[in-house]
Protein backbone atom coordinates (compact mmCIF):
# COMPACT_ATOMS: atom_id res chain seq x y z
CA UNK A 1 11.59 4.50 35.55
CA UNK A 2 12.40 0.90 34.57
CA UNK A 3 15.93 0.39 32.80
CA UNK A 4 16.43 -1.76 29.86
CA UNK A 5 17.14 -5.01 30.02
CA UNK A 6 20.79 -6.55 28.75
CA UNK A 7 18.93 -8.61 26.20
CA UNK A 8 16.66 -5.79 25.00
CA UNK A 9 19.40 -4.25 24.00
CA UNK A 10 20.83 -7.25 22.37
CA UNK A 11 17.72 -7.89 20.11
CA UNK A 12 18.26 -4.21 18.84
CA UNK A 13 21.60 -4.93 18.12
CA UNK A 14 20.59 -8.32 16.64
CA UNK A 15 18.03 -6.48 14.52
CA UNK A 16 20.28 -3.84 12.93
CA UNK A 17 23.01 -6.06 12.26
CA UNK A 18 20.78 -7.89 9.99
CA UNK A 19 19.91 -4.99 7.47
CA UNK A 20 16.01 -4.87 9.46
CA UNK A 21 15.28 -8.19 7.89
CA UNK A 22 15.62 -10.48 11.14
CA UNK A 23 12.33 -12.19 12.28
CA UNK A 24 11.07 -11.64 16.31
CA UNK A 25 10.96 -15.41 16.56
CA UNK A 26 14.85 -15.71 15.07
CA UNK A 27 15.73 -13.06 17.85
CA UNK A 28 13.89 -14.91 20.63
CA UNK A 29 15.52 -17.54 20.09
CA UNK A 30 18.66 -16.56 20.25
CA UNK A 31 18.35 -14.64 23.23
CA UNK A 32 15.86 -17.27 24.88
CA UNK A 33 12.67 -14.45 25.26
CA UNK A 34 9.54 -15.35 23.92
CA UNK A 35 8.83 -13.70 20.18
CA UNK A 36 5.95 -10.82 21.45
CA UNK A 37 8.20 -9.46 24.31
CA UNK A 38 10.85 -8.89 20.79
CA UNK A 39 8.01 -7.65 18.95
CA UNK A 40 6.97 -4.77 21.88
CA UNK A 41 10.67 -4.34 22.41
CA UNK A 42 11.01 -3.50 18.74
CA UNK A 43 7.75 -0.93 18.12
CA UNK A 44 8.18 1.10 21.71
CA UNK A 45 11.87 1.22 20.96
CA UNK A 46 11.19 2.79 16.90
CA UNK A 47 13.87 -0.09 15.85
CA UNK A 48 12.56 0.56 12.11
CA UNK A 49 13.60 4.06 12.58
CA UNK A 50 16.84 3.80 13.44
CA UNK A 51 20.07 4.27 11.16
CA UNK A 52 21.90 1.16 10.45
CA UNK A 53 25.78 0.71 11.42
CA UNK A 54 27.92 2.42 9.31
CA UNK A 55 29.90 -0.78 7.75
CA UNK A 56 26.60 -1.35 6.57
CA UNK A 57 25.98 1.85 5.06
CA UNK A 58 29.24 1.70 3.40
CA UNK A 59 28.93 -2.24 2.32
CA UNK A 60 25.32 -1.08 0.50
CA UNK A 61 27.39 1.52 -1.26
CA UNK A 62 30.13 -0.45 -2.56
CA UNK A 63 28.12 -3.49 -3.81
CA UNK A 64 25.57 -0.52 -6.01
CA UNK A 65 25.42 -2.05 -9.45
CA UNK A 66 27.11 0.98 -11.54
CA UNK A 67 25.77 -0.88 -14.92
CA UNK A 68 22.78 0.63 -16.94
CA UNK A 69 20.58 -1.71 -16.80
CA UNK A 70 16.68 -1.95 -15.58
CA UNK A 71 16.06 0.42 -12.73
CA UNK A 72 15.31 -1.49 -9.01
CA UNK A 73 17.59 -3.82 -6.96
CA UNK A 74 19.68 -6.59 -8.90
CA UNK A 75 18.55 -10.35 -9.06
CA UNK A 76 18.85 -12.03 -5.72
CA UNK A 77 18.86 -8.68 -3.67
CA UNK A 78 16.72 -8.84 -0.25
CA UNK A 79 16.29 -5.54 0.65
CA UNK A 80 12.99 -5.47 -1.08
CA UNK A 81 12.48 -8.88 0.66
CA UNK A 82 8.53 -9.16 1.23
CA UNK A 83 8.08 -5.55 0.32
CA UNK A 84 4.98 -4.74 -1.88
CA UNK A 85 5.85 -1.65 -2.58
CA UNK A 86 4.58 1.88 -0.91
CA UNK A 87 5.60 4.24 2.01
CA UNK A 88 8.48 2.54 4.57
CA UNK A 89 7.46 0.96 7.57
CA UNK A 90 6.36 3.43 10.41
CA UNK A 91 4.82 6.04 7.48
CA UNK A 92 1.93 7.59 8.66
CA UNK A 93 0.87 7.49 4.44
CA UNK A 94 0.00 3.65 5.20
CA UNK A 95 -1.34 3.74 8.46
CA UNK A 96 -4.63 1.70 8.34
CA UNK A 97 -5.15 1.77 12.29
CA UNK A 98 -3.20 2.20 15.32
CA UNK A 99 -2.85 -1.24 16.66
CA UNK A 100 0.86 -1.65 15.66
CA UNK A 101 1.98 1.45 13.82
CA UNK A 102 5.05 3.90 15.92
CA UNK A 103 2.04 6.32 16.06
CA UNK A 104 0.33 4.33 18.58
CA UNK A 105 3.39 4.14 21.31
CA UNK A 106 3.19 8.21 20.73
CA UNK A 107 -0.31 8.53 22.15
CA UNK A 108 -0.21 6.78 25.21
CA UNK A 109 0.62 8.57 28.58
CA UNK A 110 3.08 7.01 31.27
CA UNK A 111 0.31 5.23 33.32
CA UNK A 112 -0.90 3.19 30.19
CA UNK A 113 3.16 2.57 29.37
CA UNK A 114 3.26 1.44 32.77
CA UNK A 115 0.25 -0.95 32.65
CA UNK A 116 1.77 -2.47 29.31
CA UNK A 117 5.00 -3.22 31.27
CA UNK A 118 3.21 -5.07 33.96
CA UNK A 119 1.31 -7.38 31.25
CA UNK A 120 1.66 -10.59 31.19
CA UNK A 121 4.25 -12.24 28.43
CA UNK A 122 3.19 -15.21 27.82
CA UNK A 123 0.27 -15.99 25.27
CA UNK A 124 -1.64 -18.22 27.92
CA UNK A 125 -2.15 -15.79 30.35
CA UNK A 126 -3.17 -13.13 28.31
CA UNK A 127 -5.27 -15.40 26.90
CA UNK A 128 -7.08 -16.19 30.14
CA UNK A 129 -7.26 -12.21 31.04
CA UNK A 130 -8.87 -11.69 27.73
CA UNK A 131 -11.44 -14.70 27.96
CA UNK A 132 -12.26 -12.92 31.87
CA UNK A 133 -12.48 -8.46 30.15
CA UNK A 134 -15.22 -10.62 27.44
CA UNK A 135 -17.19 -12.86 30.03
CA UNK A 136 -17.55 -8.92 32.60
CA UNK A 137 -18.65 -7.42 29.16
CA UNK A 138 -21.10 -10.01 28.40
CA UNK A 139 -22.61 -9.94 31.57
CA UNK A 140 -23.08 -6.04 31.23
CA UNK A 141 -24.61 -5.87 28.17
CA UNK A 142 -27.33 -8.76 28.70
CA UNK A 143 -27.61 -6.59 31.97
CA UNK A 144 -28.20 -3.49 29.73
CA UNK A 145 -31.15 -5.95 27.84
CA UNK A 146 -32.92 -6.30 30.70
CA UNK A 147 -33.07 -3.24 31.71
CA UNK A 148 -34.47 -2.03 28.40
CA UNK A 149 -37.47 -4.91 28.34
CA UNK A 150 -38.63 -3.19 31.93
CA UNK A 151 -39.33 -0.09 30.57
CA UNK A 152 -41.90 1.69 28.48
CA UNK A 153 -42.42 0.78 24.88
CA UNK A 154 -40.93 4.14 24.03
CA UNK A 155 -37.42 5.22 25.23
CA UNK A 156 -36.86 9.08 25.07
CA UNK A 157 -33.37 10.79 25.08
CA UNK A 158 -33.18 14.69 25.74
CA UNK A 159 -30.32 16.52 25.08
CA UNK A 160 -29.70 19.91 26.34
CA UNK A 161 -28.07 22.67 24.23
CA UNK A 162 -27.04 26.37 25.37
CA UNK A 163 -25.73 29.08 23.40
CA UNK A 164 -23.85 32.00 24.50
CA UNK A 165 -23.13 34.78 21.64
CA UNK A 166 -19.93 36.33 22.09
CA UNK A 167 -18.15 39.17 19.98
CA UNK A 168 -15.36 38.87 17.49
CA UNK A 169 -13.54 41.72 17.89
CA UNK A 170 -13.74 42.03 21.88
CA UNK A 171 -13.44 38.04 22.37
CA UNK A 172 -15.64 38.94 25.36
CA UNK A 173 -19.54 37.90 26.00
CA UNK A 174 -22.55 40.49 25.13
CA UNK A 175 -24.28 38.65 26.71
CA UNK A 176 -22.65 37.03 30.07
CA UNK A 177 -26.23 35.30 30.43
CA UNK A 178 -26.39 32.06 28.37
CA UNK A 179 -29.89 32.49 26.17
CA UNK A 180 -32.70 29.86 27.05
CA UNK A 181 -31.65 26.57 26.08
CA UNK A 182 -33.08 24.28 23.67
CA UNK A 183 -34.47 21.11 24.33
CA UNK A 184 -33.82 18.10 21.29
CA UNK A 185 -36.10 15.25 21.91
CA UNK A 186 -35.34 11.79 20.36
CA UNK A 187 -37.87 8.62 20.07
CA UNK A 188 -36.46 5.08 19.84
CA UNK A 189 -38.43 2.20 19.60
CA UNK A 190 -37.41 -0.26 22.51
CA UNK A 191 -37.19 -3.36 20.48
CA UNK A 192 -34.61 -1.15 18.13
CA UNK A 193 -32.79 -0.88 20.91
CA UNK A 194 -32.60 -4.34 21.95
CA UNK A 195 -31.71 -5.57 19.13
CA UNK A 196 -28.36 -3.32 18.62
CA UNK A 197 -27.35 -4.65 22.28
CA UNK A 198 -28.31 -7.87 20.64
CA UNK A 199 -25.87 -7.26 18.34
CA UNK A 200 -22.71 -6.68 20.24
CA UNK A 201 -23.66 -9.10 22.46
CA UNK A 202 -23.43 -11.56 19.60
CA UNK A 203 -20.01 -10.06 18.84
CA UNK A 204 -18.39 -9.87 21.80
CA UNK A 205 -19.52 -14.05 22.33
CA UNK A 206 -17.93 -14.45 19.48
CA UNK A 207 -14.81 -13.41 20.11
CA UNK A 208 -14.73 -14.80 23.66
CA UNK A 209 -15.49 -18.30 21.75
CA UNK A 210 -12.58 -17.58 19.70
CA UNK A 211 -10.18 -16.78 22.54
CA UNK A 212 -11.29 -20.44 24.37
CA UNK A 213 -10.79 -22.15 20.95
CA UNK A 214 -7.31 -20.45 20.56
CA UNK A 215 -6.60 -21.03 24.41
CA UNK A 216 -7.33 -24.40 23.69
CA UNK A 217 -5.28 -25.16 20.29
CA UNK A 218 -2.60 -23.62 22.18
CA UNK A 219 -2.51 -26.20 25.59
CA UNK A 220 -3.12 -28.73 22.85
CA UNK A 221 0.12 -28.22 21.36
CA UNK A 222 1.89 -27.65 24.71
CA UNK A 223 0.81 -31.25 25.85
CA UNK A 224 1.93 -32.62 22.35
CA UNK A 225 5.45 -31.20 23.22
CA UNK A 226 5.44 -32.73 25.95
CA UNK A 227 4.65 -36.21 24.50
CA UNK A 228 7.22 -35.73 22.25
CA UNK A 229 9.49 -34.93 24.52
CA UNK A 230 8.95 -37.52 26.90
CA UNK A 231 8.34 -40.41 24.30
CA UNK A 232 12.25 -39.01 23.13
CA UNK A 233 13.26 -39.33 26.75
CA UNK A 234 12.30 -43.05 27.02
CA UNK A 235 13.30 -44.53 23.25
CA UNK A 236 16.94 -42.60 24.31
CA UNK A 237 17.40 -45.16 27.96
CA UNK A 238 15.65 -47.63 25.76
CA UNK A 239 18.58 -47.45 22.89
CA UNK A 240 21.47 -47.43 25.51
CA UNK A 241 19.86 -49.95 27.27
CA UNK A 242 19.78 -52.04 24.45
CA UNK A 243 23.16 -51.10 23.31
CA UNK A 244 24.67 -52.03 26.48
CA UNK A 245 23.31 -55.62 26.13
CA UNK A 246 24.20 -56.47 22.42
CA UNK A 247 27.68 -55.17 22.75
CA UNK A 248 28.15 -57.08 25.83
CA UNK A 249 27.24 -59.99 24.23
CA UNK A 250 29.18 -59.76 21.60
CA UNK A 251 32.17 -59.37 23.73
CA UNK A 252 31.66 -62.08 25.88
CA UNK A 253 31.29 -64.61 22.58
CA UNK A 254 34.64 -63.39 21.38
């Protein structure tokens, strides 16, 4: 098993220390790490659910405002920072779907926590592995159309029930013999079908076009960096370049 890196450690440190209102991208920063490796740091390590230090326990119960005035925090507190009320973060009570709640790192077994380690970091990549799982699904759903245009204007699913009666009080079969099973027939038209393959296929081409256009935007902004960067690099040699001359100048006229 994999042990934890010095600066995963740090974050969670970082984290608590700021009363759980720290930002991934503040943390990254400060440790140099890029804000999503913070982010998966902080939901498979349950940061949210962890006690803070005690001197901030204690400095939350010294500063309580002991006056009688309107119930909820005092003017200018930021616990309640960006909170709109309801359960904490990490209740199951506001769970909407699994994609980033603490329920989500429950469910998954050691080879899928494995394959998440091995993922790639940095948006670019994961980017281009995305753009390549939509472009194999693509290709297997138009496959799936074709196949349905070759056959018969009438598809036909069967599904096969049995039934095997078994006592109550004995928990043990009357019958050991299953009793004949039941055939259910279903009739689709084939154009029904083809059009709800249709469908996803229009779904998942739109979302591959929305991975290029992100993948895009984001080398877009890389190579303005770099301008940036480089057109800082130049007017920098220019200036002392420059610099060198006048005050040379100037010093040879005295």
């Amino acid at each position: 098993m994999k042990t934890k890196s010095p600066e995963r450690e740090k974050a969670r440190k970082l984290y608590l220390k700021s009363d759980k209102t720290a930002k991934n991208k503040e943390i990254a920063e400060k440790l140099g790490v890029s804000a999503s490796l913070v982010a998966k740091w902080k939901s498979q390590d349950k940061w949210d659910s962890e006690d803070l230090p005690k001197e901030k326990v204690k400095s939350k119960s010294k500063g309580k405002n002991k006056s009688k005035g309107k119930p909820g925090a005092p003017f200018g507190n930021h616990n309640a920072f960006a909170n709109r009320g309801g359960p904490p973060l990490g209740s199951a009570n506001a769970l909407k779907h699994g994609g980033y709640s603490q329920v989500y790192w429950d469910t998954i077994d050691e080879a899928e926590r494995e394959m998440i380690q091995d993922m790639p970091e940095d948006e670019e990549t994961m980017l281009l592995d995305q753009i390549k799982l939509f472009s194999v699904r693509e290709r297997r759903i138009m496959q799936a159309i074709e196949k349905v245009k070759g056959k018969d204007e009438q598809l036909t699913n069967t599904t096969v029930k049995t039934e095997v009666r078994v006592d109550n009080d004995s928990n043990e079969a009357e019958d050991e013999s299953p009793k004949p099973y039941t055939l259910v027939t279903s009739t689709e038209n084939k154009h029904s079908v083809v059009a709800r393959l249709e469908d996803e296929l229009t779904r998942v081409q739109r979302a591959k076009s929305q991975a290029i256009a992100t993948l895009s935007k984001l080398n877009i902004e890389k190579q303005k960096i770099a301008l940036i960067k480089e057109k800082d690099d130049v007017e920098i040699e220019d200036t002392s370049e420059t610099d060198a001359v006048i005050y040379g100048e100037n010093i040879s006229s005295e």
